[in-house]
N, C-alpha and C. Protein backbone atom coordinates (compact mmCIF):
# COMPACT_ATOMS: atom_id res chain seq x y z
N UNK A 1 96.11 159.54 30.14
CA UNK A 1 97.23 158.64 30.15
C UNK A 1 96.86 157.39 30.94
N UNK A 2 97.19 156.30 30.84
CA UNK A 2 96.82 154.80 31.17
C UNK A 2 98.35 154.12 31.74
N UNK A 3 98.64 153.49 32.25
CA UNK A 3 99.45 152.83 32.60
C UNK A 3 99.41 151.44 32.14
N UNK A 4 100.54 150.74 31.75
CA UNK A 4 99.85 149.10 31.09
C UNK A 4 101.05 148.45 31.78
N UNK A 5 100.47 147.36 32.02
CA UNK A 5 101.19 146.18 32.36
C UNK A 5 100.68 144.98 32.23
N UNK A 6 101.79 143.58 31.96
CA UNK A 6 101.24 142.37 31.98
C UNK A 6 100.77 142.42 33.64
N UNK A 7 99.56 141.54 32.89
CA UNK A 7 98.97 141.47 34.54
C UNK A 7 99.56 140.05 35.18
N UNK A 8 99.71 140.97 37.03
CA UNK A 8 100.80 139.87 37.85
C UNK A 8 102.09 140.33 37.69
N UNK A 9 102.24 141.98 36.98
CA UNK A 9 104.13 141.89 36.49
C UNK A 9 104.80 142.59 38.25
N UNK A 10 103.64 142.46 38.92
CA UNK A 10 104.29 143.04 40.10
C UNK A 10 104.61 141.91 40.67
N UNK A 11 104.52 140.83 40.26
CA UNK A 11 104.42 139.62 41.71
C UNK A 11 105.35 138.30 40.18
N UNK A 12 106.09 138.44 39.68
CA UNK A 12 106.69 137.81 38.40
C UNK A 12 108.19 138.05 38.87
N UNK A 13 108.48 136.31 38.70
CA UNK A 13 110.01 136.09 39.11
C UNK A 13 110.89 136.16 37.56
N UNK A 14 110.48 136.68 36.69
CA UNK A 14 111.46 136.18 35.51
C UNK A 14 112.77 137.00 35.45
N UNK A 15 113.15 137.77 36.43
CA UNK A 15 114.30 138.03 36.82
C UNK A 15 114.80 137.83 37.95
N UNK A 16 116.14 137.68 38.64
CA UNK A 16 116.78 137.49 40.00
C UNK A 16 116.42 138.75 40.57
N UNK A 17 116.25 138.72 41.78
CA UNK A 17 115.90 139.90 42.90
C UNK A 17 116.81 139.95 44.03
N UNK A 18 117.29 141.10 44.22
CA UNK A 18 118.50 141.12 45.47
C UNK A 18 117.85 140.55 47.08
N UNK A 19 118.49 140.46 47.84
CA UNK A 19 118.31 140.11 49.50
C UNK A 19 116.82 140.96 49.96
N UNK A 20 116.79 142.10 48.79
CA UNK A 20 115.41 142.76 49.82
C UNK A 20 114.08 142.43 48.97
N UNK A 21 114.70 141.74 47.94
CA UNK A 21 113.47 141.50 46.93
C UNK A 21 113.39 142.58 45.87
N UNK A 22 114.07 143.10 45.42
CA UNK A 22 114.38 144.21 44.65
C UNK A 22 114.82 143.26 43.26
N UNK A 23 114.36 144.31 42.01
CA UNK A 23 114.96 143.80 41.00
C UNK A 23 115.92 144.61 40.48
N UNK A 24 116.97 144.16 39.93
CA UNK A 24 118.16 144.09 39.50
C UNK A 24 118.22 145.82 39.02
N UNK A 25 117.37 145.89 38.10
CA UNK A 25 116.93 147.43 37.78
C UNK A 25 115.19 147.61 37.13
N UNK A 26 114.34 148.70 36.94
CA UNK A 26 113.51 149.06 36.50
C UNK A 26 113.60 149.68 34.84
N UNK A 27 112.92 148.69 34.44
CA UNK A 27 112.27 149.60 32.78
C UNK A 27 110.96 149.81 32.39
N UNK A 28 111.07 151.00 32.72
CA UNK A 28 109.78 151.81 31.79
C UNK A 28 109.81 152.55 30.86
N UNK A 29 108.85 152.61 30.04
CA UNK A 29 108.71 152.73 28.69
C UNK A 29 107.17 154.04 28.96
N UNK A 30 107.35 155.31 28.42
CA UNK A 30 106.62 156.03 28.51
C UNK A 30 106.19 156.96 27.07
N UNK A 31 105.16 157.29 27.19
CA UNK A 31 104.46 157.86 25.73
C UNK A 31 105.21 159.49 25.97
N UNK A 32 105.25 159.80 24.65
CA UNK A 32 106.29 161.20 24.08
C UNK A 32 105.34 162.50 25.00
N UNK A 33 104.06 161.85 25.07
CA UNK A 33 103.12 163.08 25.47
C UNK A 33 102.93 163.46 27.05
N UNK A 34 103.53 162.08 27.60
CA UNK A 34 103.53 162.51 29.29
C UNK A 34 104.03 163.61 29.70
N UNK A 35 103.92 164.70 30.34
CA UNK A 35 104.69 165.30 31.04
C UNK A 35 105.83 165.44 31.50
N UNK A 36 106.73 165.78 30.77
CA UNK A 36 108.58 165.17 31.35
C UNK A 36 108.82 165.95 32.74
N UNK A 37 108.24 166.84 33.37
CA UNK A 37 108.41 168.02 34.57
C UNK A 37 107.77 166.47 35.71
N UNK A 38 106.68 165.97 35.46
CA UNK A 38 106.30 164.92 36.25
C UNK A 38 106.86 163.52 36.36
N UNK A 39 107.73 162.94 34.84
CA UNK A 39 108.36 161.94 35.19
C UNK A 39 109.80 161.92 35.74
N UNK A 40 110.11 163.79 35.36
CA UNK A 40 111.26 163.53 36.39
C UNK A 40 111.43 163.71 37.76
N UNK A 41 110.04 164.14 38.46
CA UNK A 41 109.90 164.36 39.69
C UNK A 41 109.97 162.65 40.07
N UNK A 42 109.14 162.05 39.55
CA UNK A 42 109.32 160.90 39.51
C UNK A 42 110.14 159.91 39.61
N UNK A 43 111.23 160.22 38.44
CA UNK A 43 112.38 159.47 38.52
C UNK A 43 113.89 159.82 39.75
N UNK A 44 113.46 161.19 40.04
CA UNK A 44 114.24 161.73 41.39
C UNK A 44 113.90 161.22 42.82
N UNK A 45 112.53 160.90 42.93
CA UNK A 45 111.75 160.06 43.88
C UNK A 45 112.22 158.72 43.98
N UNK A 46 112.12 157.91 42.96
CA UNK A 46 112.58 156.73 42.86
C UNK A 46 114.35 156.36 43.04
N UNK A 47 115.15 157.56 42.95
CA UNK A 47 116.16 157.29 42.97
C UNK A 47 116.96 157.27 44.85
N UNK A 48 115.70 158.36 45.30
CA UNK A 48 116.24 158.56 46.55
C UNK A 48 115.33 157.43 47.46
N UNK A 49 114.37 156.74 46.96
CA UNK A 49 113.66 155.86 47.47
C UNK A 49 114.32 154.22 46.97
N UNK A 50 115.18 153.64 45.81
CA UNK A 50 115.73 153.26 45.43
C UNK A 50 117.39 153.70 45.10
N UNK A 51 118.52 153.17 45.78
CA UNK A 51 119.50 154.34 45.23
C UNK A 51 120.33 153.39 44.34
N UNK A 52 119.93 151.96 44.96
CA UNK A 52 120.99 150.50 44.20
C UNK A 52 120.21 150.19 42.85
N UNK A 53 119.08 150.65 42.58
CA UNK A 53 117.94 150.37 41.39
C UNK A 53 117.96 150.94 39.99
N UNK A 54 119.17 150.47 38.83
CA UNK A 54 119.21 151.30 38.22
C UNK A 54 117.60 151.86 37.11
N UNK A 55 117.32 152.57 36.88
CA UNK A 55 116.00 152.86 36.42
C UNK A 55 116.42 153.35 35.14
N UNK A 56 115.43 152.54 34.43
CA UNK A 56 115.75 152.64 32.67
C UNK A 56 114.67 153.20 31.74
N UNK A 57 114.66 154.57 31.41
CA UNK A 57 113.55 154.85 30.85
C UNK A 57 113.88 154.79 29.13
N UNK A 58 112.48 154.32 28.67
CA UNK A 58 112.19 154.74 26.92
C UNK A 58 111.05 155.60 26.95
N UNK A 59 111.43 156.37 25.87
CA UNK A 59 110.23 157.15 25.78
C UNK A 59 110.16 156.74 24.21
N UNK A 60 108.45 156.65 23.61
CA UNK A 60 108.20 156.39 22.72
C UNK A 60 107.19 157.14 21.70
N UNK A 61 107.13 156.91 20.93
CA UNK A 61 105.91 157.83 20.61
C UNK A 61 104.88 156.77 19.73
N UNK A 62 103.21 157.15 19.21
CA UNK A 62 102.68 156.61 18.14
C UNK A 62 102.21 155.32 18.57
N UNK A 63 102.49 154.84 19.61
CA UNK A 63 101.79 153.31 20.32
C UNK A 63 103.15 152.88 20.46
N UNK A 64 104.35 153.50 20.49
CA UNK A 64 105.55 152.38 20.80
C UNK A 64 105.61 152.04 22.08
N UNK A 65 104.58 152.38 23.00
CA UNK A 65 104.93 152.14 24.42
C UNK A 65 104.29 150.70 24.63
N UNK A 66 103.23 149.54 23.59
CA UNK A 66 103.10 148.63 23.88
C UNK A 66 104.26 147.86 23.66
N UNK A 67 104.94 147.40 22.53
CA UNK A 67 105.38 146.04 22.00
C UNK A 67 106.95 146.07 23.62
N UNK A 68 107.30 147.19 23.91
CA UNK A 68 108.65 146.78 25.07
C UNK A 68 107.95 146.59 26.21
N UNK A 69 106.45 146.62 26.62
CA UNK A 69 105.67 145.90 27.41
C UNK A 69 106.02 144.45 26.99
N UNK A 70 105.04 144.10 25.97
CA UNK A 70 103.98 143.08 25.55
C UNK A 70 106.29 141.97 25.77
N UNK A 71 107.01 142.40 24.82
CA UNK A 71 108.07 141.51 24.63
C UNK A 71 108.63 141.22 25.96
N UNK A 72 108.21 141.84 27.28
CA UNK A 72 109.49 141.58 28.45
C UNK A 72 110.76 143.03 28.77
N UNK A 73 110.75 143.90 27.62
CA UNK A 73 112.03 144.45 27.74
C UNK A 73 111.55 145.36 29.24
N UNK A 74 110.01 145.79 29.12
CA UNK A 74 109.63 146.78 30.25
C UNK A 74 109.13 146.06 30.96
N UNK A 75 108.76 146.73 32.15
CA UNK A 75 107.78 146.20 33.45
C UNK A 75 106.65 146.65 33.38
N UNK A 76 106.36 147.77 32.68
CA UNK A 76 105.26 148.65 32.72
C UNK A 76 105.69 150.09 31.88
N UNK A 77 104.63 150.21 31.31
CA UNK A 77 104.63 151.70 30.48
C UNK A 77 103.23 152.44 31.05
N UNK A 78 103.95 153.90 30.16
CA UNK A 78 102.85 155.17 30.32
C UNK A 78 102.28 154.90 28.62
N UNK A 79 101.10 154.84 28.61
CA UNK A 79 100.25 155.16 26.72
C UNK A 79 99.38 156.38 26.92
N UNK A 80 99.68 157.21 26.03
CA UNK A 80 98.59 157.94 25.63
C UNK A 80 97.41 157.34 25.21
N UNK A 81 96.85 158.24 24.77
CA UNK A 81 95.71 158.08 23.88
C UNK A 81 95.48 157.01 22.77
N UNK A 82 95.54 155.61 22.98
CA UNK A 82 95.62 154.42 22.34
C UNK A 82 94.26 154.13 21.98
N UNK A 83 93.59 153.92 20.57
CA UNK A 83 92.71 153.40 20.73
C UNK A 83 92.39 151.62 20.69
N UNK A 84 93.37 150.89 21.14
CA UNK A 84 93.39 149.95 20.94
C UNK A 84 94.82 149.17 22.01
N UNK A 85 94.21 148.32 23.23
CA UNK A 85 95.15 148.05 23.97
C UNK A 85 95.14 146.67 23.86
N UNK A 86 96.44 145.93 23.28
CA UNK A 86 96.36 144.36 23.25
C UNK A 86 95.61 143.36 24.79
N UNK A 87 94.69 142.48 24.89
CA UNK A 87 93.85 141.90 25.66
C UNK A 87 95.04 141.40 26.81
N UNK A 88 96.06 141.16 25.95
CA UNK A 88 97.01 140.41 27.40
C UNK A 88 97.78 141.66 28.10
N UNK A 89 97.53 142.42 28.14
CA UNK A 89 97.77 143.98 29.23
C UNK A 89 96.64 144.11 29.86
N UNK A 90 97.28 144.45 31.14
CA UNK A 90 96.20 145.62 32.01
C UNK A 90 96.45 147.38 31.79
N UNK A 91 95.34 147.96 32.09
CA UNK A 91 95.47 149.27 32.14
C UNK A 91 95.09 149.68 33.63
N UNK A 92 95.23 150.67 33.91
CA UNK A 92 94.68 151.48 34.63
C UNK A 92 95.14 152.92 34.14
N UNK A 93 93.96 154.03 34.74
CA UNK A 93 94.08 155.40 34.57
C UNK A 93 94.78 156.14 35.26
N UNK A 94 95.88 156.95 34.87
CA UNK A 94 96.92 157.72 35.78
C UNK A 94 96.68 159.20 35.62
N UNK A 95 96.49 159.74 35.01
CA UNK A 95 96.04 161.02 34.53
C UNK A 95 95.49 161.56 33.03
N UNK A 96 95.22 163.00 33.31
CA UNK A 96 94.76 163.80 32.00
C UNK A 96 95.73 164.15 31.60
N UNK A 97 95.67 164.83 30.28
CA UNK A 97 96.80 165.42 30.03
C UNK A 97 96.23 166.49 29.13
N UNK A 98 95.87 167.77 28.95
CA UNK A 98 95.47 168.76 28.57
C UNK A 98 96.09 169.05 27.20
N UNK A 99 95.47 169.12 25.71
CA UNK A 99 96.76 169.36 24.72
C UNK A 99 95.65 170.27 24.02
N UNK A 100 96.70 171.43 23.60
CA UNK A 100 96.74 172.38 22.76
C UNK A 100 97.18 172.74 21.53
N UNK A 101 96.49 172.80 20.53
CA UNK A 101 96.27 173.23 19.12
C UNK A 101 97.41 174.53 19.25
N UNK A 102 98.37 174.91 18.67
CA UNK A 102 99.32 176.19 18.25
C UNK A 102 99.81 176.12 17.03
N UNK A 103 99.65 177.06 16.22
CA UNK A 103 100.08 177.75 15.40
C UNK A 103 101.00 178.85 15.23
N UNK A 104 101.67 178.71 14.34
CA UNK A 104 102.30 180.18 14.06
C UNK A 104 101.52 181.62 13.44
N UNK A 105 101.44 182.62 14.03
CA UNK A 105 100.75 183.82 13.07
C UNK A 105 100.93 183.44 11.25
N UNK A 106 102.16 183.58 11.09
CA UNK A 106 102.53 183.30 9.54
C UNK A 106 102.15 182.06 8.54
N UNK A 107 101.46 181.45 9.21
CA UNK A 107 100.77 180.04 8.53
C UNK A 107 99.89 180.69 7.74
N UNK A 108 99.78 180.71 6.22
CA UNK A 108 98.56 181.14 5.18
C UNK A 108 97.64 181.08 5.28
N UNK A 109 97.22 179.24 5.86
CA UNK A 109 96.00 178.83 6.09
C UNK A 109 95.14 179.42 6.95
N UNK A 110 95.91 180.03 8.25
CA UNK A 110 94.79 180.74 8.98
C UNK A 110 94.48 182.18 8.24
N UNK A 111 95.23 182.61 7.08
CA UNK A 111 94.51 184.25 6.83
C UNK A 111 93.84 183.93 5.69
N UNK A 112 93.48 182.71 5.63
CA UNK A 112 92.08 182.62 4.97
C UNK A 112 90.64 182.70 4.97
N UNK A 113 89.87 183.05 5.07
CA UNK A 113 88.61 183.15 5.12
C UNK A 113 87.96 182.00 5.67
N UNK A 114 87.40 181.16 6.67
CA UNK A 114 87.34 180.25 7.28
C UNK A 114 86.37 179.47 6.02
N UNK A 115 85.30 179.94 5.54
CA UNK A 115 84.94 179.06 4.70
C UNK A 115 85.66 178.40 2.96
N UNK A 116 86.67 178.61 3.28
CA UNK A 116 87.46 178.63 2.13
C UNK A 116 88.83 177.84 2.89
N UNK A 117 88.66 177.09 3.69
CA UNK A 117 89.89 176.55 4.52
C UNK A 117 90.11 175.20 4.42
N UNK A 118 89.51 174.36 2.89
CA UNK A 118 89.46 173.51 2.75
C UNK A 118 89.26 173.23 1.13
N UNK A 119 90.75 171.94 1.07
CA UNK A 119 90.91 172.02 -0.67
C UNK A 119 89.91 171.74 -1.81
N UNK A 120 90.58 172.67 -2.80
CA UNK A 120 89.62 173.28 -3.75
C UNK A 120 89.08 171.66 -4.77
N UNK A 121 89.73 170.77 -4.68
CA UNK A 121 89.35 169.58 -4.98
C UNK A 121 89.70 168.42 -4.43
N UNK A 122 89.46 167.29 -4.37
CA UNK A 122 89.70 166.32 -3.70
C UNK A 122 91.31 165.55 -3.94
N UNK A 123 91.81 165.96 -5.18
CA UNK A 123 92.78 165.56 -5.43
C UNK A 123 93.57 166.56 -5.62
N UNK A 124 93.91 167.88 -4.85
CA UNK A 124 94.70 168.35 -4.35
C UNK A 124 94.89 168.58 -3.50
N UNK A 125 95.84 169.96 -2.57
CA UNK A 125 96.63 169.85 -1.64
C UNK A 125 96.66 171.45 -1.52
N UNK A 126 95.88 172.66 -2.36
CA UNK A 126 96.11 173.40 -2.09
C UNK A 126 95.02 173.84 -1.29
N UNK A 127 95.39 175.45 -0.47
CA UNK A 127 93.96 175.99 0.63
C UNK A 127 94.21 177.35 -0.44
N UNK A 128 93.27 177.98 -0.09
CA UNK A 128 92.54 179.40 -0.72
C UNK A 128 93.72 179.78 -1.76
């Protein structure tokens, strides 16, 4: 997982900031695959560390976590596995994220014969 932001969005007046320098509220925009057990430790942190800050999350999936960067709506997002990050973002690396292949027992395809697990012609759709 990567973190993106316009770079400088920490030190950017394009909104009013209260007496302590606080902005009005926080939006982040996070990929479907983050960990929700960690962003809500997260967002419970921020609330007792912020309590006047309302905090606005999107969660997105498929690369939707650039364009509410790139337009202003966010301050910063979480991306997965992007192979392609627009030049006017920064990244940095925030964590792994471990993902697992599952199936159901009852799927056909696995009680097939492994060499036979792939269609019988190019222009179909069926397995064994």
């Amino acid at each position: 997982m990567r973190g993106l932001s316009p770079p400088g969005w920490m030190r950017s007046r394009r909104t009013p900031r209260d007496a302590a320098g606080l902005e009005p509220e926080l939006s982040v925009v996070v990929d479907v695959m983050f960990p929700m057990a960690a962003l809500t430790e997260v967002a419970k942190a921020f609330l007792l560390q912020f309590p006047r800050t309302p905090l606005r999350l999107y969660i997105e999936a498929l690369g939707g976590t650039v364009q509410p960067v790139l337009d202003g709506r966010c301050g910063f997002g979480i991306v997965g596995s992007l192979p392609f990050i627009p030049p006017q973002l920064s990244t940095e690396r925030l964590a792994s994220v471990l993902l697992m292949m599952v199936a159901s027992e009852n799927i056909r395809w696995l009680k097939c014969p492994e060499s036979s697990r792939k269609p019988s012609s190019p222009n179909t759709s069926s397995w064994c």
